[in-house]
Protein backbone atom coordinates (compact mmCIF):
# COMPACT_ATOMS: atom_id res chain seq x y z
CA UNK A 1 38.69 45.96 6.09
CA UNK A 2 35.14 44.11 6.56
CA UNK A 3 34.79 42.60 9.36
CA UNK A 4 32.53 39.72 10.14
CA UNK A 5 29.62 41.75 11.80
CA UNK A 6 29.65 44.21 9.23
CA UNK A 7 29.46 42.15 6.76
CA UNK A 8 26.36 39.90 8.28
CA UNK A 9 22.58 40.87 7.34
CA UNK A 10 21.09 43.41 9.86
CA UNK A 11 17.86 41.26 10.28
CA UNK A 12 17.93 37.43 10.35
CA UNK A 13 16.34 35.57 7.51
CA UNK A 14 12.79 34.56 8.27
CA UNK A 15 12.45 30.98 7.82
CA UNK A 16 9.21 29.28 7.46
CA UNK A 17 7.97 27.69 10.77
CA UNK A 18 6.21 24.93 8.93
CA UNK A 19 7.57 23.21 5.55
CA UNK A 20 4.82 22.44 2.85
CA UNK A 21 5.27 18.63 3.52
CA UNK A 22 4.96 18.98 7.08
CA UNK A 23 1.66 21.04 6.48
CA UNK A 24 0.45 18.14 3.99
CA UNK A 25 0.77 15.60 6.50
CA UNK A 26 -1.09 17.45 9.61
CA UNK A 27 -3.57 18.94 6.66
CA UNK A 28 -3.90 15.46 5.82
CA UNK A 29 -4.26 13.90 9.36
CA UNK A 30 -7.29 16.12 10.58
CA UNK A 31 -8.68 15.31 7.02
CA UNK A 32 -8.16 11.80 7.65
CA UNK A 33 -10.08 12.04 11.06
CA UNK A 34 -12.80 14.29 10.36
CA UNK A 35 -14.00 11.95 7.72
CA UNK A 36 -16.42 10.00 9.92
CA UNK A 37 -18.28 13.52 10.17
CA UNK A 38 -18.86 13.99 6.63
CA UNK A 39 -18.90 10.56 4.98
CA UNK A 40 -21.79 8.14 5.69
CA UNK A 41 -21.75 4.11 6.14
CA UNK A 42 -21.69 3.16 2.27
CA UNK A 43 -18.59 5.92 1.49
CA UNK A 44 -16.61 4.59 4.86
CA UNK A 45 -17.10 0.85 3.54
CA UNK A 46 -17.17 0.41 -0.10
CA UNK A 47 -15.21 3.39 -0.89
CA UNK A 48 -12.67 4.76 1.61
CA UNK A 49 -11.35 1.89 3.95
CA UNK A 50 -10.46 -0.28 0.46
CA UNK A 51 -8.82 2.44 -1.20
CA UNK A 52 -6.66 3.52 2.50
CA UNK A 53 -6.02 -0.55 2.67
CA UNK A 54 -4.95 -0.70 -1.09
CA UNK A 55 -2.56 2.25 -0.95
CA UNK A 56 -0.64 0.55 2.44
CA UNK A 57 -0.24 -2.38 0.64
CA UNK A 58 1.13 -0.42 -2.41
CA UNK A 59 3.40 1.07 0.51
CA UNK A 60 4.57 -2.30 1.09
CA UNK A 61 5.48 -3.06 -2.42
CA UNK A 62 6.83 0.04 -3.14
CA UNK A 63 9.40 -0.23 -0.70
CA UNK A 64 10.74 -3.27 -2.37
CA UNK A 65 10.10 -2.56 -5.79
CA UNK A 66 10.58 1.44 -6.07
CA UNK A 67 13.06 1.88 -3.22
CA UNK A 68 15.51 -1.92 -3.76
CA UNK A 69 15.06 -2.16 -7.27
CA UNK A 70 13.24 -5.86 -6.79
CA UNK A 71 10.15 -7.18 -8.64
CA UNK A 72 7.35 -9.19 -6.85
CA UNK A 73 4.32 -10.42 -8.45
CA UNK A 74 2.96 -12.47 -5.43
CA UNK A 75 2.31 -9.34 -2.89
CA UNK A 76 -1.30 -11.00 -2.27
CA UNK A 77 0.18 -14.04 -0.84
CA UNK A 78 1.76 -12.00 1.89
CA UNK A 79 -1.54 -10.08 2.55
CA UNK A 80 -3.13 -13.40 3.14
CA UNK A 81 -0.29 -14.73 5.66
CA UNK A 82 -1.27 -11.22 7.58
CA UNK A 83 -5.20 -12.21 7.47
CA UNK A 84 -5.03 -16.22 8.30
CA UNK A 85 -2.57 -15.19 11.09
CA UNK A 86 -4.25 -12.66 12.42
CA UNK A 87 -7.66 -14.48 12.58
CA UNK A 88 -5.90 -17.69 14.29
CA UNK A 89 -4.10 -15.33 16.51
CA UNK A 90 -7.14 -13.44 17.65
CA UNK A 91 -9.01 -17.13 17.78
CA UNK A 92 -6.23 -19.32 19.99
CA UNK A 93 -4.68 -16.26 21.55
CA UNK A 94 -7.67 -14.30 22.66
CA UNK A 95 -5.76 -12.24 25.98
CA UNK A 96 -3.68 -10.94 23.20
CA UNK A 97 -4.61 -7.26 22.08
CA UNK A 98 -5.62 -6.36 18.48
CA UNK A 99 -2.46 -3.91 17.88
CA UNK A 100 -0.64 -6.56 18.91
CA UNK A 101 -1.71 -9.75 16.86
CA UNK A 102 -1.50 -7.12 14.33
CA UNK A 103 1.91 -6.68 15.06
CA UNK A 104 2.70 -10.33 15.27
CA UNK A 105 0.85 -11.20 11.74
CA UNK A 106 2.62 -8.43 10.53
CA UNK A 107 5.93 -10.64 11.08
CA UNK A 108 4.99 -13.95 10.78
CA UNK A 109 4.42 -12.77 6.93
CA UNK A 110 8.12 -10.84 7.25
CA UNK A 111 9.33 -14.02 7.85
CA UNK A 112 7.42 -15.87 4.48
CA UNK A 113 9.15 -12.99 2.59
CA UNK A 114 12.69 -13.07 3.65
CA UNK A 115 12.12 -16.76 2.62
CA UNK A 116 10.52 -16.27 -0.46
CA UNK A 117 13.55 -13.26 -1.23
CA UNK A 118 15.98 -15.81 -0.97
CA UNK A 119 15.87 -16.15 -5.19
CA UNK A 120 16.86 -12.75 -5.00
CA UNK A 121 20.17 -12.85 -4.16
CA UNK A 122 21.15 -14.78 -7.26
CA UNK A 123 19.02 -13.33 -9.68
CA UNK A 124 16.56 -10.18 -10.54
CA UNK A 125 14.59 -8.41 -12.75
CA UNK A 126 11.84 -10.78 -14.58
CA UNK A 127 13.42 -13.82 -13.01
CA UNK A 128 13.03 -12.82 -9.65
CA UNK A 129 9.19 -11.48 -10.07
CA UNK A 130 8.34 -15.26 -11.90
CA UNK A 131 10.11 -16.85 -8.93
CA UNK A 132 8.06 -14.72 -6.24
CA UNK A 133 4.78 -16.49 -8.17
CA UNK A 134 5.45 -19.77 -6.19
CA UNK A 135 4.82 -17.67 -2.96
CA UNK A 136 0.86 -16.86 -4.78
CA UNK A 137 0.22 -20.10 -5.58
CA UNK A 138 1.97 -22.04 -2.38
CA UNK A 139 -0.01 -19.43 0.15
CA UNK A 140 -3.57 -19.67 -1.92
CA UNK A 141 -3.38 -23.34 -2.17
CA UNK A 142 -2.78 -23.81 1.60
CA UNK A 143 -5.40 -21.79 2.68
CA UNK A 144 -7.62 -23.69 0.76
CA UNK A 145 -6.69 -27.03 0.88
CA UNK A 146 -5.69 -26.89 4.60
CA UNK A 147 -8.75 -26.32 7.07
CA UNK A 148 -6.73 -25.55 10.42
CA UNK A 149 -6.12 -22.61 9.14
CA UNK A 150 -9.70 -21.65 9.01
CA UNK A 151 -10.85 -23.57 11.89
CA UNK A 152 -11.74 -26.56 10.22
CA UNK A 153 -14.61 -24.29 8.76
CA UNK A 154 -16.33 -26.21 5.61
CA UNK A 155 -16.55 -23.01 3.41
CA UNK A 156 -12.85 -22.34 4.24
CA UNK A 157 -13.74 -19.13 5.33
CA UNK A 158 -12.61 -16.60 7.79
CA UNK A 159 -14.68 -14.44 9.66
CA UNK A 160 -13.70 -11.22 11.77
CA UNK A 161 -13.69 -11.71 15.26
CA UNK A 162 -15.12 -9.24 17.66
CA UNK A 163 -12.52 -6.16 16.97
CA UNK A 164 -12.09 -4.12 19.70
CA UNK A 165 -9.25 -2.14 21.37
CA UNK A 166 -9.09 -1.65 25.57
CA UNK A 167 -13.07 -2.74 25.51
CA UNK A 168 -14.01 -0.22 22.65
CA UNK A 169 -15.77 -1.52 20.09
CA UNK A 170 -14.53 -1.32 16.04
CA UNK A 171 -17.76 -3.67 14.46
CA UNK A 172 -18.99 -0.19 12.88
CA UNK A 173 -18.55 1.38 9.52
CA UNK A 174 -16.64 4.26 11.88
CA UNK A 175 -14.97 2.24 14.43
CA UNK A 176 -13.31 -0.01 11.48
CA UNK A 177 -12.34 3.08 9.42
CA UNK A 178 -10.91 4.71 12.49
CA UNK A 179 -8.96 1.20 13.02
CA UNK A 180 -7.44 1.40 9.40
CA UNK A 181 -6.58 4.70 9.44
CA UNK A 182 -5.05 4.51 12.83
CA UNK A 183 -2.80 1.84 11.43
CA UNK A 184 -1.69 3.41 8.11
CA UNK A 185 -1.06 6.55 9.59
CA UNK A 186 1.70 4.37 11.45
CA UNK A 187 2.89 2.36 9.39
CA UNK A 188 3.33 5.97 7.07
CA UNK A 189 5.43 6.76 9.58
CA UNK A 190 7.51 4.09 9.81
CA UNK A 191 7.95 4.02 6.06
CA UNK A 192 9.11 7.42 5.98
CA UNK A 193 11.58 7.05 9.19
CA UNK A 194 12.73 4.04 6.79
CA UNK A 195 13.77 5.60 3.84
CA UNK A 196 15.05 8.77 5.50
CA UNK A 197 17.52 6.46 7.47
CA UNK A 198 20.69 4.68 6.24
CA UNK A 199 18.87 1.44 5.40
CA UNK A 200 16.47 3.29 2.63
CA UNK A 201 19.83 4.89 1.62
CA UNK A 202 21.40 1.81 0.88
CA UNK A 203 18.44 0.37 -0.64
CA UNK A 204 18.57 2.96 -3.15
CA UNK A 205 22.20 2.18 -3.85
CA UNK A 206 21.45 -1.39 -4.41
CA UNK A 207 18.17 -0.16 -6.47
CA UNK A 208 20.90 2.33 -8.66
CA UNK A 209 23.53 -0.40 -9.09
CA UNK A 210 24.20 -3.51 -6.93
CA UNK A 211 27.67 -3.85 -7.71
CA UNK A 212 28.78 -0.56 -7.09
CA UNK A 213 26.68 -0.73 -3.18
CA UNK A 214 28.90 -3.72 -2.78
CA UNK A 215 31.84 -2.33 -3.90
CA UNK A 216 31.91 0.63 -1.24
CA UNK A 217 30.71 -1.81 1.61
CA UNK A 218 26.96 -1.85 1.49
CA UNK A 219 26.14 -5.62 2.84
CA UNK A 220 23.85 -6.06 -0.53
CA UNK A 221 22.37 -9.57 0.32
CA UNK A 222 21.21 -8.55 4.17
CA UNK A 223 19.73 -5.34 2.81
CA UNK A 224 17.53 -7.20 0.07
CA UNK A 225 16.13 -10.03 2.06
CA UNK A 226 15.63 -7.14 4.96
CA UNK A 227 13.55 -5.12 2.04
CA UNK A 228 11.52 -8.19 1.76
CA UNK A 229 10.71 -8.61 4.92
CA UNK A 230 9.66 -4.83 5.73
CA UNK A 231 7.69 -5.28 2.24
CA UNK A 232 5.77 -8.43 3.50
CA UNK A 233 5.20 -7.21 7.21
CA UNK A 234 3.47 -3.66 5.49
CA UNK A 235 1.60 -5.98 3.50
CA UNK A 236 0.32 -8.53 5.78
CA UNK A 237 -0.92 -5.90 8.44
CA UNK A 238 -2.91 -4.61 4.66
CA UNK A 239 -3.90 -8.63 4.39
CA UNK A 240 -5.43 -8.36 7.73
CA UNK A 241 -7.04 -4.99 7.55
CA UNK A 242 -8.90 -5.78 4.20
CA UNK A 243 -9.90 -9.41 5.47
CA UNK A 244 -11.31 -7.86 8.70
CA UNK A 245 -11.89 -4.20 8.52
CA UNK A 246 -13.08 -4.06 4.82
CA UNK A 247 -14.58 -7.73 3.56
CA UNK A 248 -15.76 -9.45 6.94
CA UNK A 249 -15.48 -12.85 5.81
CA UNK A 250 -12.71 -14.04 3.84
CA UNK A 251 -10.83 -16.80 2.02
CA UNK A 252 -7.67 -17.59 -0.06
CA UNK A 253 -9.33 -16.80 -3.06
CA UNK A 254 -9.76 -13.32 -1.67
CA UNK A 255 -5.70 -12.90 -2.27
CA UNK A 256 -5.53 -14.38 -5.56
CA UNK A 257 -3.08 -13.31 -8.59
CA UNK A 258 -5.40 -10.40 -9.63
CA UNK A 259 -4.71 -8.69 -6.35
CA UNK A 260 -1.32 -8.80 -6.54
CA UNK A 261 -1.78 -7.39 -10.09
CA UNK A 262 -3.51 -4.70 -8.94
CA UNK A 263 -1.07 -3.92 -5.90
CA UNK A 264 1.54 -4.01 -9.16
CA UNK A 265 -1.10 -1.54 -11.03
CA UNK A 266 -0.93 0.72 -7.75
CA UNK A 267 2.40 1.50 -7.71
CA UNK A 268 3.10 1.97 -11.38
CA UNK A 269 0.27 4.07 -11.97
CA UNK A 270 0.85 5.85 -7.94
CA UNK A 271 4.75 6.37 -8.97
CA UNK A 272 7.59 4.10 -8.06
CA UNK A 273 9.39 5.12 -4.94
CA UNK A 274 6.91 7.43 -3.66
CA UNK A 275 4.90 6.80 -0.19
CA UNK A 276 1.69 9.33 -0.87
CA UNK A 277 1.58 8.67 -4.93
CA UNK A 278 0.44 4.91 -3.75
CA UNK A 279 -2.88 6.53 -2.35
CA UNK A 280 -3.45 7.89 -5.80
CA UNK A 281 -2.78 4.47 -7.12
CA UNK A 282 -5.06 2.98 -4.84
CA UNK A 283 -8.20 5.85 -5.50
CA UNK A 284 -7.56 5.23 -9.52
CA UNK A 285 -8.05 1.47 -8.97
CA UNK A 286 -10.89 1.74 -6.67
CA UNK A 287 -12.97 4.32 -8.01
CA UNK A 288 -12.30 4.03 -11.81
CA UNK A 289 -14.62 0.99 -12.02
CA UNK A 290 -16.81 2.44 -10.06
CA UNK A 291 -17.66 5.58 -12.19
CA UNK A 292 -17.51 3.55 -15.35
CA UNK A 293 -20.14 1.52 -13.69
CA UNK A 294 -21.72 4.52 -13.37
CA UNK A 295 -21.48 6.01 -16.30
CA UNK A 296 -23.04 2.71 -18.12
CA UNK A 297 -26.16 3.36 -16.07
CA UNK A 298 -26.55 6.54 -17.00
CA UNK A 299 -25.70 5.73 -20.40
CA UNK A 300 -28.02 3.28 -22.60
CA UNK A 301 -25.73 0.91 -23.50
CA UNK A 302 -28.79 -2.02 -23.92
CA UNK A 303 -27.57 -2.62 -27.76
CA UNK A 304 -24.67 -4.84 -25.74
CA UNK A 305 -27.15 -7.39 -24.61
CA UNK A 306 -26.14 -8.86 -21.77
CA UNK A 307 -24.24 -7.72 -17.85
CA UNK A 308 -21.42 -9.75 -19.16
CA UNK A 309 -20.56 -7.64 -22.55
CA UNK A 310 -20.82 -4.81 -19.91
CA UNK A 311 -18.71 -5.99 -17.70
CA UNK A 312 -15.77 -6.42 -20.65
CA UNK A 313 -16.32 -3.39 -21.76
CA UNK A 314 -15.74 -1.56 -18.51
CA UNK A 315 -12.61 -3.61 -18.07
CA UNK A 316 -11.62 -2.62 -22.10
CA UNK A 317 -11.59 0.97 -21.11
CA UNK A 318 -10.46 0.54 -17.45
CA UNK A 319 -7.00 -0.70 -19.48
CA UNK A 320 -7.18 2.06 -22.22
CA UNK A 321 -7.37 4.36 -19.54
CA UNK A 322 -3.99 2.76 -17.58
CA UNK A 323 -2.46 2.43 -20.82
CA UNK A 324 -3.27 6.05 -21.71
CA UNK A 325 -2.33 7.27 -18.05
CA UNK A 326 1.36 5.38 -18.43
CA UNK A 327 2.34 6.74 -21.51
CA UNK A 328 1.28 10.24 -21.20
CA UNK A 329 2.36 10.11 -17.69
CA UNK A 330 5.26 6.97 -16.90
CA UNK A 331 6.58 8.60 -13.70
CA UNK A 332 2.83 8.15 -12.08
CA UNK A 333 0.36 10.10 -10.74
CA UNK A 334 2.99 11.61 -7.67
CA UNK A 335 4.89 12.88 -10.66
CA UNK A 336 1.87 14.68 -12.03
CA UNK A 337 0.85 16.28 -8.68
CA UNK A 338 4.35 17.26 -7.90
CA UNK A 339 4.89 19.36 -11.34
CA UNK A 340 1.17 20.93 -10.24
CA UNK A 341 2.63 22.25 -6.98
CA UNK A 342 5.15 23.44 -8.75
CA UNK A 343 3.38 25.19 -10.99
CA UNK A 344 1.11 27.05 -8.70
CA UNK A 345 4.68 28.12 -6.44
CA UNK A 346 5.78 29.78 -10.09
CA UNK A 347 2.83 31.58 -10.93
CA UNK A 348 2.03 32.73 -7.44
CA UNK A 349 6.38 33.81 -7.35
CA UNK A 350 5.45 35.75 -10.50
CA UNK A 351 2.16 37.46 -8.86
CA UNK A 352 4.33 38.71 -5.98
């Protein structure tokens, strides 16, 4: 008879001491920080702190959209609760620390979207996203109609304060990328810890079929107005980041309709529920306009006649090429890169 020692391996099984996601994210990290040494002023401002700021807000809508199953079109209204909070905070509050009014903007614009997520308990799909437009236009025409909220300033601007953490100072191309990659790497974090835990489970019952997460106990209405609320605190933290650490001065208009489209455009062409495909969402938006800009100096294109014809024509193909991208590739960019990896683990399995 075999017994149970004779039957076990002589040597244990090596496992790996590091799995390939854990060395993405600390590959990723020191990346993230050594930046600052490679990249000069006009890469740090214009390039890299917009597209970091862009994918955490497509973090914030993906959670709602890709992990719940709900549609919002008004995720720029929510960004601008985070700025306009944060810059009054920082203004009448001044003994309170950045991280903190961060924080605190962060929920005061959780609390606008468990309001505005009330719709969504009694209806979904292209109802709910038309219903979440009154949030873009309430928030926008506030802001600009309402000058408390930019301290009675008579451009209705905002302005960043003096940033600075424990007397260090964050005014700097550096110090403001180091700010807003400080905060997405935590707020990563917390999205992952999220959908790893039972709340992200049941969100992606609800997302699968709302009935059924009822039917087995899942408290469906409490878990969708919570997913709007963890959507709009992710994206008012990204509100106040790109009014402060990427624009300088802001207003309402800065958060109109055409950034929530493009926070929409993130996470389609990024990959719905995904947390690193939104960064590839983000880098598509940013930098696609910027190399077809590019391109058209480079190319004589002086038969067009004027900036403006230009300008259309760079947004013509910017669409093709989103158009192109979603039906050759529906399931995003995240998709893409995943079946790459892949890939390279088969051929290098069939090298060994």
């Amino acid at each position: 008879m075999t017994t149970l020692q004779e039957s076990a391996p002589s040597k244990p099984l090596r496992q790996p001491a590091l799995g390939v996601g854990t060395v993405a994210i600390i590959t990723g990290l020191i990346a993230a920080f050594a930046v600052p040494a490679l990249a000069d002023d006009y890469w740090l401002s214009s390039i890299i702190i917009p597209t970091v700021i862009m994918g955490l807000a497509g973090i914030g809508l993906n959670l709602l959209m890709g992990y719940t199953g709900l549609v919002s079109i008004g995720s720029a209204a929510f960004m601008s609760i985070g700025a306009f909070s944060t810059y009054n905070l920082l203004l009448r509050a001044p003994f309170l620390p950045l991280p903190v009014v961060l924080i605190f903007a962060g929920l005061i614009a959780a609390i606008a979207g468990v309001i505005f997520g009330l719709p969504s308990l009694r209806i979904k799909g292209f109802y709910l996203g038309a219903s979440t437009l009154g949030a873009q236009f309430l928030f926008e025409w506030l802001f600009t109609n309402f000058s408390w909220f930019s301290n009675d300033s008579q451009s209705l601007t905002i302005s960043a304060p003096r940033l600075q953490i424990l007397d260090y100072d964050l005014q700097s191309a550096t110090g403001r990328y180091y700010l807003v990659i400080a905060t997405t790497v935590l707020l990563i974090a917390l999205a992952f810890a999220i959908v790893k835990s039972r709340v992200g489970r049941e969100w992606m019952a609800i997302r699968d079929m709302d009935v059924a997460a009822s039917v087995i106990g899942i408290r469906v209405a409490r878990r969708k107005l919570l997913s709007f609320g963890i959507s709009s605190f992710f994206l008012g933290i990204a509100g106040a980041l790109w009014a402060f650490g990427y624009l300088g001065t802001s207003d309402a208009h800065a958060f109109n309709l055409d950034k929530s489209f493009q926070i929409l455009f993130i996470v389609i062409i990024g990959g719905v529920a995904t947390i690193f495909g939104n960064f590839l969402g983000a880098a598509f938006i940013v930098l696609t306009p910027i190399l077809l800009h590019r391109l058209s100096l480079i190319i004589d294109l002086s038969f067009l006649g004027d900036q403006g014809a230009l300008a259309n024509l760079q947004h013509i193909i910017f669409g093709t090429i989103i158009i192109v991208l979603l039906i050759k590739e529906p399931d995003g960019l995240s998709s893409l890169g995943r079946r790459g990896v892949e890939a390279l683990r088969s051929r290098a399995r069939s090298s060994n």
